[in-house]
Protein backbone atom coordinates (compact mmCIF):
# COMPACT_ATOMS: atom_id res chain seq x y z
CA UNK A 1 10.30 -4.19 13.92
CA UNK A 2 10.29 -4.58 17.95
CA UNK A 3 12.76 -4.53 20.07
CA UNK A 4 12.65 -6.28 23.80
CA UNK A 5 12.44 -3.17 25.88
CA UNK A 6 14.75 -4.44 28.67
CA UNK A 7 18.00 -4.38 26.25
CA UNK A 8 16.37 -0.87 24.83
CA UNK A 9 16.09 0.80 28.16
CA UNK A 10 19.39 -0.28 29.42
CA UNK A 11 20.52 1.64 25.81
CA UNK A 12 18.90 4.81 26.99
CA UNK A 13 20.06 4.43 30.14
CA UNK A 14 23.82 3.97 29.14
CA UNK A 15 23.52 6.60 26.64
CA UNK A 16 21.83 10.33 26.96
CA UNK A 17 22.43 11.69 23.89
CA UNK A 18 20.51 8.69 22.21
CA UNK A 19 18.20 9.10 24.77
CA UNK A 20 17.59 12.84 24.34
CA UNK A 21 17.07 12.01 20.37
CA UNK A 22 14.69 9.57 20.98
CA UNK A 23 12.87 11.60 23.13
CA UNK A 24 12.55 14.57 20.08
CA UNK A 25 11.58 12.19 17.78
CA UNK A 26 8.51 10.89 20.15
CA UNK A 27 7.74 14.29 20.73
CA UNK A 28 7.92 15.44 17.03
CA UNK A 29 5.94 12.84 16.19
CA UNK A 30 3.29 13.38 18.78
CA UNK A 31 3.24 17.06 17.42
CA UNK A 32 2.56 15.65 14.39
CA UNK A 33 -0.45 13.59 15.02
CA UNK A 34 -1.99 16.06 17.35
CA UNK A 35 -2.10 17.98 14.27
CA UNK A 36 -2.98 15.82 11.68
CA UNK A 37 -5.95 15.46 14.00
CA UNK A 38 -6.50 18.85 14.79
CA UNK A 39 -6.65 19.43 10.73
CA UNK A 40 -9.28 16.29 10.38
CA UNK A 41 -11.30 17.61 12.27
CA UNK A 42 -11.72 21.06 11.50
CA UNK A 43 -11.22 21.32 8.20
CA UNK A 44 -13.79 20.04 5.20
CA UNK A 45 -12.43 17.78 2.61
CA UNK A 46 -12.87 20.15 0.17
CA UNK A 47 -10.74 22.67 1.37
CA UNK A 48 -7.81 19.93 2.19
CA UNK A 49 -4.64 20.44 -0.34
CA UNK A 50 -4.07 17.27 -2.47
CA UNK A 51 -2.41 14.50 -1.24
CA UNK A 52 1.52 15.26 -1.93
CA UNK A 53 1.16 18.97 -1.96
């Protein structure tokens, strides 16, 4: 899904509590790649829970 960001930031603007949310979720989920990353890299395959664990 995309949304034109002209109508999107005039949202954010108008609005600072949706604002503030959006902002946690981008950080949240740059949290959560940074470690996803961190964890491919260090650890082995082997020693990686299961999928759904």
């Amino acid at each position: 899904m995309r949304i034109p960001i002209a109508p999107f930031s005039d949202v954010l603007e108008q609005r600072p509590t949706l604002r503030l949310s959006f902002l946690r979720f981008v950080q949240c989920l740059i949290i959560q790649t940074s470690y996803t990353a961190l964890a491919n890299a260090r650890l082995r395959l082997e020693s990686r829970p299961p999928a759904g664990s």
